[in-house]
Structure formats: structure tokens, C-alpha cells
N, C-alpha and C. Protein backbone atom coordinates (compact mmCIF):
# COMPACT_ATOMS: atom_id res chain seq x y z
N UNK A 1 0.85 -1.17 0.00
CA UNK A 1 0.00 0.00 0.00
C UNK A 1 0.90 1.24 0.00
N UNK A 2 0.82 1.85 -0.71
CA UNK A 2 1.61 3.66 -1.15
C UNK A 2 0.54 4.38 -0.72
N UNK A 3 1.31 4.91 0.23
CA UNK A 3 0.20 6.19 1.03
C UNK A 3 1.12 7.89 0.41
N UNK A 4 0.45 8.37 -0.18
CA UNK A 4 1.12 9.53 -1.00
C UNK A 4 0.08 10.62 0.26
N UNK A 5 0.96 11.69 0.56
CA UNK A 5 0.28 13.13 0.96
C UNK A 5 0.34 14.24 0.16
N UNK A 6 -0.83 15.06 -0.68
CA UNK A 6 -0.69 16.25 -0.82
C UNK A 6 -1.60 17.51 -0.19
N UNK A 7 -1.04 18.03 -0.97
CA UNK A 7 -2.02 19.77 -0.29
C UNK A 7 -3.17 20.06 -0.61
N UNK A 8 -4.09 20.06 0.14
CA UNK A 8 -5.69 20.31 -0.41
C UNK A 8 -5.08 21.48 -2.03
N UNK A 9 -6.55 21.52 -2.58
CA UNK A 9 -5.98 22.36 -3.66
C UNK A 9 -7.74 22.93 -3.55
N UNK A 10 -7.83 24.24 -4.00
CA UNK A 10 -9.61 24.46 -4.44
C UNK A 10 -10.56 23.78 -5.17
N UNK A 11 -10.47 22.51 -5.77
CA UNK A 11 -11.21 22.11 -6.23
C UNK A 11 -11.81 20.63 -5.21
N UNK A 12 -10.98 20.75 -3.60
CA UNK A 12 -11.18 19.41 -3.02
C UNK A 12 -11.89 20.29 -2.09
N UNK A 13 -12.78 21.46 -2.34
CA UNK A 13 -13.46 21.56 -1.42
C UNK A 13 -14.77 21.47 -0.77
N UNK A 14 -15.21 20.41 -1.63
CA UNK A 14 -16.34 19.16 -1.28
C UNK A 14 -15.86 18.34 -0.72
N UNK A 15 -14.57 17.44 -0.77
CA UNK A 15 -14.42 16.68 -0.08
C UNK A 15 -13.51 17.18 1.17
N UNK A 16 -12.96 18.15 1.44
CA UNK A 16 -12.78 18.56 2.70
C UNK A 16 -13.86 18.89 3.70
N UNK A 17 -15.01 19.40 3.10
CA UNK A 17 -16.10 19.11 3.61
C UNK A 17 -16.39 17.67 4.33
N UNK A 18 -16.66 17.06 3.23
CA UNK A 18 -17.02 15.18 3.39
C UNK A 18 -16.21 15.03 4.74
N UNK A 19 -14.78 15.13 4.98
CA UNK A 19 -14.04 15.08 5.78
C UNK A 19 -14.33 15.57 7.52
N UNK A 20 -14.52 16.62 7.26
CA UNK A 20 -15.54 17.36 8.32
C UNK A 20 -16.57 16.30 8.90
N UNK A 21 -17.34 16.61 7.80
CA UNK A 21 -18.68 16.17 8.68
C UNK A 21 -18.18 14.04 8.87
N UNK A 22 -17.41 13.66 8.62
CA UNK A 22 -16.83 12.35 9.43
C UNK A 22 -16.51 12.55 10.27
N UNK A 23 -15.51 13.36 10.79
CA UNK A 23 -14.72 13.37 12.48
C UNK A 23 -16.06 14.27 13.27
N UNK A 24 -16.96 15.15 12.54
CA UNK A 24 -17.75 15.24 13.56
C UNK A 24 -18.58 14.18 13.88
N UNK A 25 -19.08 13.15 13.05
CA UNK A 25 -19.97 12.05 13.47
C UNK A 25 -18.75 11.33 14.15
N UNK A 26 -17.73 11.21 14.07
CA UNK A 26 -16.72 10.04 14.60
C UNK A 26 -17.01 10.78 16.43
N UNK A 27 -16.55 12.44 16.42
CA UNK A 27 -16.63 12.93 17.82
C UNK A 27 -18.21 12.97 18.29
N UNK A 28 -18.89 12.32 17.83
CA UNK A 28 -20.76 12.82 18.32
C UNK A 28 -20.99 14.41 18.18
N UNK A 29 -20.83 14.93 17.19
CA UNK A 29 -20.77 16.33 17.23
C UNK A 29 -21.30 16.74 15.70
N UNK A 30 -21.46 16.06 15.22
CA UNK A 30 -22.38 16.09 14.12
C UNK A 30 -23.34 17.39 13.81
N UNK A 31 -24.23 17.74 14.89
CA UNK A 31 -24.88 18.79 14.83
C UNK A 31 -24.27 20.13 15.28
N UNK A 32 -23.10 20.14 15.61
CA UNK A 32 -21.88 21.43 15.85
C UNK A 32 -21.61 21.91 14.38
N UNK A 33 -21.51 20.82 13.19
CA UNK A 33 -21.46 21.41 12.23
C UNK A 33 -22.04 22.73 11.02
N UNK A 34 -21.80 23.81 11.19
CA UNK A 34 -22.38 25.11 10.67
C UNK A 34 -21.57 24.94 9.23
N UNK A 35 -20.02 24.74 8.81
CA UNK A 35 -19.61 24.81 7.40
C UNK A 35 -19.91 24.72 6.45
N UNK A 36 -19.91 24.61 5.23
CA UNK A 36 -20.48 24.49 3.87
C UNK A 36 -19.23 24.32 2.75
N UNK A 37 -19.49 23.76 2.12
CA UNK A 37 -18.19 23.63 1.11
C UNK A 37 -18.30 25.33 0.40
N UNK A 38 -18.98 26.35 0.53
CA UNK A 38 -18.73 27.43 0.15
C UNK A 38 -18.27 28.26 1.08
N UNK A 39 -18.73 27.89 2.31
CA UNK A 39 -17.84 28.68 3.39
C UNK A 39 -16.57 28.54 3.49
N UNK A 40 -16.08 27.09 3.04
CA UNK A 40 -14.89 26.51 2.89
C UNK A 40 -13.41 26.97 1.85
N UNK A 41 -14.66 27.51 1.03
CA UNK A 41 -13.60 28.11 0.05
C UNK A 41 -13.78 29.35 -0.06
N UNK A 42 -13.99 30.01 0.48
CA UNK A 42 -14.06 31.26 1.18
C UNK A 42 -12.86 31.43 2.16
N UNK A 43 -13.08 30.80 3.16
CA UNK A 43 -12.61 31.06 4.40
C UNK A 43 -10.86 30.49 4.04
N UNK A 44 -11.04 28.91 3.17
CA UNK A 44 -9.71 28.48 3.04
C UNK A 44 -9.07 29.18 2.42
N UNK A 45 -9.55 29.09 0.67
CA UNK A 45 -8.43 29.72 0.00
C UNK A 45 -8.65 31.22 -0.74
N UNK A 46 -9.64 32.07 0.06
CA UNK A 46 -9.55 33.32 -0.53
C UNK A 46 -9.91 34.11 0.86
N UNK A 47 -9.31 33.73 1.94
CA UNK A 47 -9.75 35.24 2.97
C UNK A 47 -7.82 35.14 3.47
N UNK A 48 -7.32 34.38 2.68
CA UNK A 48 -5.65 34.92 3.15
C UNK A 48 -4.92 34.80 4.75
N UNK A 49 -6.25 34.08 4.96
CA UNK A 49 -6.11 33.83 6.35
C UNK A 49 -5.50 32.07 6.39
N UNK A 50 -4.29 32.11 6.25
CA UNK A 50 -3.16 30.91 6.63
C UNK A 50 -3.76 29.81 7.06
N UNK A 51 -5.27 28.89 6.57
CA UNK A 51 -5.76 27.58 6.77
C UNK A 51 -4.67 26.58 5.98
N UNK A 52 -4.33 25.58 6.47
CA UNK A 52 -3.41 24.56 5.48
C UNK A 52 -4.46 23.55 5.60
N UNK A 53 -4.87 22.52 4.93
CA UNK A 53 -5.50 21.68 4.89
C UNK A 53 -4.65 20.34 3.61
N UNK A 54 -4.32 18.81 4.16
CA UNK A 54 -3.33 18.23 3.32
C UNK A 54 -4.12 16.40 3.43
N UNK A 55 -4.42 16.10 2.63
CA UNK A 55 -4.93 14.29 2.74
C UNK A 55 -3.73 13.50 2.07
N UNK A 56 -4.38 12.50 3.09
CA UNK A 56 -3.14 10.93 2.69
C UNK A 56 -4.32 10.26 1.64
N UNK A 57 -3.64 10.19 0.52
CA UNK A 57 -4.30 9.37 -0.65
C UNK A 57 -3.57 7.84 -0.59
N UNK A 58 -4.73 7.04 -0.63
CA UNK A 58 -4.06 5.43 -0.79
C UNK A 58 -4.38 5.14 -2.60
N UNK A 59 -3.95 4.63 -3.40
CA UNK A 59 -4.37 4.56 -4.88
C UNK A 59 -5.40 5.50 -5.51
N UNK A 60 -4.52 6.70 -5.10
CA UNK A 60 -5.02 7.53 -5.40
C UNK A 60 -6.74 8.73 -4.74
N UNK A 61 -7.16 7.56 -3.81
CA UNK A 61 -7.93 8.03 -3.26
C UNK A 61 -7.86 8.33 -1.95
N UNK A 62 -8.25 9.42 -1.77
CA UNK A 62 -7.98 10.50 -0.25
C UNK A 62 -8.56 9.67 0.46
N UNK A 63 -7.77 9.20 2.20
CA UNK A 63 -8.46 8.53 3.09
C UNK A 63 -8.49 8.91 4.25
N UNK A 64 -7.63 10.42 4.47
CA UNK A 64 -7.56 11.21 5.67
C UNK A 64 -7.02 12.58 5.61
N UNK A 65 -7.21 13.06 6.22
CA UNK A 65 -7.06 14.29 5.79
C UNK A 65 -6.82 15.04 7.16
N UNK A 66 -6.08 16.38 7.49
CA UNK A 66 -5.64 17.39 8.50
C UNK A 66 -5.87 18.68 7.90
N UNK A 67 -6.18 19.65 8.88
CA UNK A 67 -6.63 20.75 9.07
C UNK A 67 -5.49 21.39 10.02
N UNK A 68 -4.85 22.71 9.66
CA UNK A 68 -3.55 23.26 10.48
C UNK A 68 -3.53 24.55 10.27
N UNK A 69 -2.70 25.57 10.91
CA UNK A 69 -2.70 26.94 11.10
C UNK A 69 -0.98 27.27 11.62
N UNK A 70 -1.14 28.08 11.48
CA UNK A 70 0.42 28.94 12.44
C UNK A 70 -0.54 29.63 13.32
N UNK A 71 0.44 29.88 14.40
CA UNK A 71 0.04 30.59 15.73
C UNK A 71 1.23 30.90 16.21
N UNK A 72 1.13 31.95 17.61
CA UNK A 72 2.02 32.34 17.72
C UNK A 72 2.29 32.31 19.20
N UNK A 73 3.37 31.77 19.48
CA UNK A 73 3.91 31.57 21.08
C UNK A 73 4.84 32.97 21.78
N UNK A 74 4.11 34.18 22.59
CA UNK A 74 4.71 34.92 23.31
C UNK A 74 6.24 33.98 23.97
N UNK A 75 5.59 33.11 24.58
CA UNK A 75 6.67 32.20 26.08
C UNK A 75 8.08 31.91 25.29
N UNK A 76 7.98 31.30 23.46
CA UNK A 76 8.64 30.77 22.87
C UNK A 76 9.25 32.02 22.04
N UNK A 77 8.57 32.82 21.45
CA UNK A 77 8.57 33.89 20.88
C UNK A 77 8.84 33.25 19.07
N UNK A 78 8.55 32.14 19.10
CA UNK A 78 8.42 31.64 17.86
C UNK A 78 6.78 31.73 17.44
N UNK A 79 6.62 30.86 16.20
CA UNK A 79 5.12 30.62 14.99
C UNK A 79 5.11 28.81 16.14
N UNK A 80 3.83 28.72 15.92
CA UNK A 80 3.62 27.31 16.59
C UNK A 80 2.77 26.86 16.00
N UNK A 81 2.89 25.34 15.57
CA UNK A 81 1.97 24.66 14.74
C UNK A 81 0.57 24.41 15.28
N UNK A 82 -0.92 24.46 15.01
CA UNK A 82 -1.80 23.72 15.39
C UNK A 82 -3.04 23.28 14.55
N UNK A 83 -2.67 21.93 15.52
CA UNK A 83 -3.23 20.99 14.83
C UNK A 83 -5.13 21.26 14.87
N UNK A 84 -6.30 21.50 13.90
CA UNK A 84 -7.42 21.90 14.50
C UNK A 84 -8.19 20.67 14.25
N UNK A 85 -7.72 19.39 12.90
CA UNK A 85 -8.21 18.10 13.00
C UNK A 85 -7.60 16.89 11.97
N UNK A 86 -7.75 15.99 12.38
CA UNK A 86 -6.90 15.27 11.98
C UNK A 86 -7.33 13.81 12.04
N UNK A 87 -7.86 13.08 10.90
CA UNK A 87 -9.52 11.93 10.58
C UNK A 87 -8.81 10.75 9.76
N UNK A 88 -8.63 10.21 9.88
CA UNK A 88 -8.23 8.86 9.00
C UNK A 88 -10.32 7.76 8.67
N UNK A 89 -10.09 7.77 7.55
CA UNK A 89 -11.42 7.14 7.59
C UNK A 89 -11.36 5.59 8.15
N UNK A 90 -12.34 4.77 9.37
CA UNK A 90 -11.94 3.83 9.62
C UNK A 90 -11.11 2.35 9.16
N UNK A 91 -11.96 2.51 8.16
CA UNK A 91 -11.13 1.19 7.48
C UNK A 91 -9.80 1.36 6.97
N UNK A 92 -9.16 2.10 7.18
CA UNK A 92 -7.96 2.81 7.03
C UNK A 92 -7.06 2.97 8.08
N UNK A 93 -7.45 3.05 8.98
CA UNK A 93 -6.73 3.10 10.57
C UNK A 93 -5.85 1.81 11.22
N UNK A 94 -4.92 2.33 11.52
CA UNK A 94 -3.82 1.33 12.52
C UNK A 94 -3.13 0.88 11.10
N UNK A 95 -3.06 2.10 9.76
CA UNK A 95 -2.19 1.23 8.82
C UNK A 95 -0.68 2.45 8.58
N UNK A 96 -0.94 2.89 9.51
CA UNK A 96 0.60 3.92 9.74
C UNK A 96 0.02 5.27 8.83
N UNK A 97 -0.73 5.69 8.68
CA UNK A 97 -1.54 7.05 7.70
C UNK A 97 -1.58 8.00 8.64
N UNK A 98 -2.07 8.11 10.22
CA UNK A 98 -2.29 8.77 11.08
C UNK A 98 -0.96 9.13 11.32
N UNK A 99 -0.31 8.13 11.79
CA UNK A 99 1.29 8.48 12.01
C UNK A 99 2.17 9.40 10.54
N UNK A 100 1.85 8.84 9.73
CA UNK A 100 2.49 9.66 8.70
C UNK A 100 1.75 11.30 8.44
N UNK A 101 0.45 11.50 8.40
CA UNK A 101 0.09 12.67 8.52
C UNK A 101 1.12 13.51 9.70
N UNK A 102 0.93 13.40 10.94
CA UNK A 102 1.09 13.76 11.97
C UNK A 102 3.07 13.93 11.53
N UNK A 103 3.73 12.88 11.21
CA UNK A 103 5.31 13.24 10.85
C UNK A 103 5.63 13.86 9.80
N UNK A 104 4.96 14.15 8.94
CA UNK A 104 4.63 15.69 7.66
C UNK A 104 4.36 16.99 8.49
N UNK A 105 3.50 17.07 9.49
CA UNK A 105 2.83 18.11 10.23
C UNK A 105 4.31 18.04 11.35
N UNK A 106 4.80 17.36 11.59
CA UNK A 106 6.33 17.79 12.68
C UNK A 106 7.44 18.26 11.81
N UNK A 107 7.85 17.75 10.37
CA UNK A 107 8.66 18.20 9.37
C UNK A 107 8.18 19.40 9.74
N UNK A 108 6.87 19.86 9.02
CA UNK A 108 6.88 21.16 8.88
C UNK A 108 6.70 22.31 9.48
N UNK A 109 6.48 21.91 10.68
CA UNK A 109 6.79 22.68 12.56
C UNK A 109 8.27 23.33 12.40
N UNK A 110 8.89 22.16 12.45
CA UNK A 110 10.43 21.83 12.63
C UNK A 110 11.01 22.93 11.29
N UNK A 111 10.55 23.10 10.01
CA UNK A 111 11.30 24.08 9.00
C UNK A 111 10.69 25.22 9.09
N UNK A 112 9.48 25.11 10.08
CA UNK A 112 8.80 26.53 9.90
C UNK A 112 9.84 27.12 11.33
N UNK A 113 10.28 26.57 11.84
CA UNK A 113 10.92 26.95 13.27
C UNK A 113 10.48 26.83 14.24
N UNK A 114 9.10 26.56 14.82
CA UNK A 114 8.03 26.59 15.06
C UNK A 114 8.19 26.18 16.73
N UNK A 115 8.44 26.71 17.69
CA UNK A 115 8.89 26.33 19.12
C UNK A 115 7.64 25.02 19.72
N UNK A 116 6.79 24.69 19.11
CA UNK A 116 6.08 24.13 19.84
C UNK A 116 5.00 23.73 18.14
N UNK A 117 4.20 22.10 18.75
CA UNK A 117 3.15 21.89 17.82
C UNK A 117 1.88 21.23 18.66
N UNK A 118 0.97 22.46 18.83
CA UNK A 118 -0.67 21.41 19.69
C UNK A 118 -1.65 21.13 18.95
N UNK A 119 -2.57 20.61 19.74
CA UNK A 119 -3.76 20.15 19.41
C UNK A 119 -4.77 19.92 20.38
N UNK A 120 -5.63 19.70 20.27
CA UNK A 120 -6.32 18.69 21.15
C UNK A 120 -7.39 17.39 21.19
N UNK A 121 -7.79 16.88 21.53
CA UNK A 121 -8.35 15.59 21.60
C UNK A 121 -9.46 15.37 22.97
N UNK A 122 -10.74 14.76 22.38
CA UNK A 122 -11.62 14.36 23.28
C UNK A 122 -11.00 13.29 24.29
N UNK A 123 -11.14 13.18 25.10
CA UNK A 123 -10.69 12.39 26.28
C UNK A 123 -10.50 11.03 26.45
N UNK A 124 -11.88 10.90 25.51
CA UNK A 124 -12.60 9.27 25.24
C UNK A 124 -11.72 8.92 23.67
N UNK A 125 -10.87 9.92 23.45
CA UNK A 125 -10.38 9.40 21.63
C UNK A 125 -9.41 8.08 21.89
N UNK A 126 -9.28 7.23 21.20
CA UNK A 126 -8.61 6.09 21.20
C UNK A 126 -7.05 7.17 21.12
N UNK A 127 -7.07 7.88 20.13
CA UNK A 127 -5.96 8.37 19.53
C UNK A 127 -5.27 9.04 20.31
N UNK A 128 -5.62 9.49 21.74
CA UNK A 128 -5.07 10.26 22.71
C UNK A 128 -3.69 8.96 22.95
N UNK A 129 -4.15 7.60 23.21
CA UNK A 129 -2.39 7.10 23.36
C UNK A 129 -1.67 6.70 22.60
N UNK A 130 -2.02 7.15 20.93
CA UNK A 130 -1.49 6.67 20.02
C UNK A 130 -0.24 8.08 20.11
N UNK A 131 -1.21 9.39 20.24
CA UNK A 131 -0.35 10.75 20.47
C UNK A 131 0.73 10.65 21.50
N UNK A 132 0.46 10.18 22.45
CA UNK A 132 1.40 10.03 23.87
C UNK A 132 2.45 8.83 23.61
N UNK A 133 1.99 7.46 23.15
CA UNK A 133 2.97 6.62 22.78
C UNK A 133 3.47 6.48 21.27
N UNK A 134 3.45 7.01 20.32
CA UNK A 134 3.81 6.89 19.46
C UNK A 134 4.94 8.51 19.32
N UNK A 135 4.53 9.84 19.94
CA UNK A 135 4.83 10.95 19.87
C UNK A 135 5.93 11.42 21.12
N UNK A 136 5.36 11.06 22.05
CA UNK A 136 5.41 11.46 23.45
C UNK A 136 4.90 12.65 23.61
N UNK A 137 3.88 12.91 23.09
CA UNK A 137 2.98 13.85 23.56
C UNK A 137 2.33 14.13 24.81
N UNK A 138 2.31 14.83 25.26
CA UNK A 138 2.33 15.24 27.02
C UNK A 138 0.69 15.91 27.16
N UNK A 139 -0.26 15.20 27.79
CA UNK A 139 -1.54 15.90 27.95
C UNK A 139 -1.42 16.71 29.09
N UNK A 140 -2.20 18.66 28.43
CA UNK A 140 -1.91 19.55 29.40
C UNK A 140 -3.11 19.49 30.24
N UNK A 141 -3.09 18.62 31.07
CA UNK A 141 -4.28 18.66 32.03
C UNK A 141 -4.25 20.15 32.78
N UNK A 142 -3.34 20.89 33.53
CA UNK A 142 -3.47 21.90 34.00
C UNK A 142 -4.20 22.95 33.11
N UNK A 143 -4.55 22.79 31.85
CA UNK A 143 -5.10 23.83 31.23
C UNK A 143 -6.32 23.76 31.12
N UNK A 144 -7.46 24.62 31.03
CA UNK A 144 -8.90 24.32 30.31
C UNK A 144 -8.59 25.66 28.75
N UNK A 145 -9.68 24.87 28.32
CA UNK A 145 -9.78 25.01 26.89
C UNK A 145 -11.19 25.97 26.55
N UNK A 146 -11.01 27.45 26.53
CA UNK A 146 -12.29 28.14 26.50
C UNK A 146 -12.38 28.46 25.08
N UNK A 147 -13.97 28.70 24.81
CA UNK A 147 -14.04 29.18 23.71
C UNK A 147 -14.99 29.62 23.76
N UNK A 148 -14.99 31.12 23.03
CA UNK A 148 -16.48 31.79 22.18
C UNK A 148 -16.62 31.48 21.38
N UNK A 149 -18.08 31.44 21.15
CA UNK A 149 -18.40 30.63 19.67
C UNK A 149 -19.54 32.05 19.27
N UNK A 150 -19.15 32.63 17.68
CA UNK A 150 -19.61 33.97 17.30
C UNK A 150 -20.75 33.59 16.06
């Protein structure tokens, strides 16, 4: 199996969509979803606002896909990677795709300079010890996670 990664491009923005609304049914969150594949290409590739979005194709067909940004660390005083989602479609999983997304997304931490790369994860995700034992990714329990939603 050849697992190839490229860069979303504007014409995959139906299926970055498709993508979406999977990890929200995968997280039970299904009805959180407000996006639209026109909001999508809007927001991705014409408001200049730095969305990266990149899928792992198996024979040619996309089977997972990540969602990423730059941000910026005062503490580090560097750009910091984050991760906002990151979906392997099931029948696809535990075949090293997750791991390879995720070591494309540290390459490019690592050349962007990038002092730091987060994310986060539901509690109940299987994938929380795939992050910790496969990464050594460190869960920031001391933190909570607020958000306005506009």
C-alpha cells in the first residue's frame, strides 16, 4: 500500500467538507457542524487567512485528511503549529496514515521553526495514546480550553 500526501488544492473543497462532517460524526458532534463547502472556500483559500489543509491518498484516493494553522507563542517567541483536526477514515486506521500525517505536520513545525506543535483531543479518543505513545505527547491537564463561539 503507497500512502502519498498532498495539499488540499480548491477544487477538493467538497471533499474537505465530506471530511468534516466524518470526524464530527466520529466525535458525536455532528450537529456542531455550521460549514459548507462554500464557506470553505471562502474562508480556506480566498480570505488569506493561513488555513493549510493536506490528505493521505491510498491509490489515489484521499483517506484522511488534517486541518492546520500557524500561531504564535509569546513564552517561545516563535510561529507554533496547530493541529485543528486530523480523521483517518476507519477502514484505514492502525495502517501507519495517522502516524504519517502527523510526521509531515512535525517536518513542517520543525522548518517553519516553530517552538512548539498542539492540538487537542476528546478524552474518550482512542488516539489520545497513540499521540502520547507513538509521539510522546504530554496531555496539558493543567489547562482548560475556552471558547467563544460567534
Amino acid at each position: 500500500m503507497e500512502i502519498k500526501i498532498r495539499k488540499a488544492e480548491r477544487k477538493d473543497v467538497a471533499m474537505i467538507y465530506e471530511f468534516i462532517k466524518g470526524i464530527a460524526e466520529f466525535e458525536k458532534l455532528s450537529d456542531a457542524v455550521k460549514s459548507s463547502p462554500e464557506i470553505l472556500a471562502k474562508t480556506v483559500f480566498d480570505s488569506g487567512i493561513p488555513i493549510k489543509v493536506i490528505f493521505a491518498e491510498v491509490d489515489n484516493t484521499e483517506v484522511a485528511f488534517a486541518v492546520y494553522y500557524f500561531n504564535f507563542s509569546t513564552f517561545t517567541g516563535k510561529p507554533g503549529l496547530f493541529l485543528e483536526d486530523l480523521f483517518v477514515k476507519p477502514e484505514y486506521r492502525k495502517k501507519g496514515i495517522g502516524k504519517m500525517l502527523m510526521d509531515y505536520l512535525i517536518d513542517e513545525a520543525k522548518q517553519m521553526e516553530c517552538g512548539r506543535m498542539e492540538w487537542t483531543a476528546l478524552k474518550w479518543n482512542p488516539a489520545c495514546d497513540f499521540y502520547e505513545e507513538q509521539f510522546g505527547a504530554e496531555p496539558l491537564d493543567e489547562w482548560k480550553i475556552y471558547r467563544l463561539s460567534f
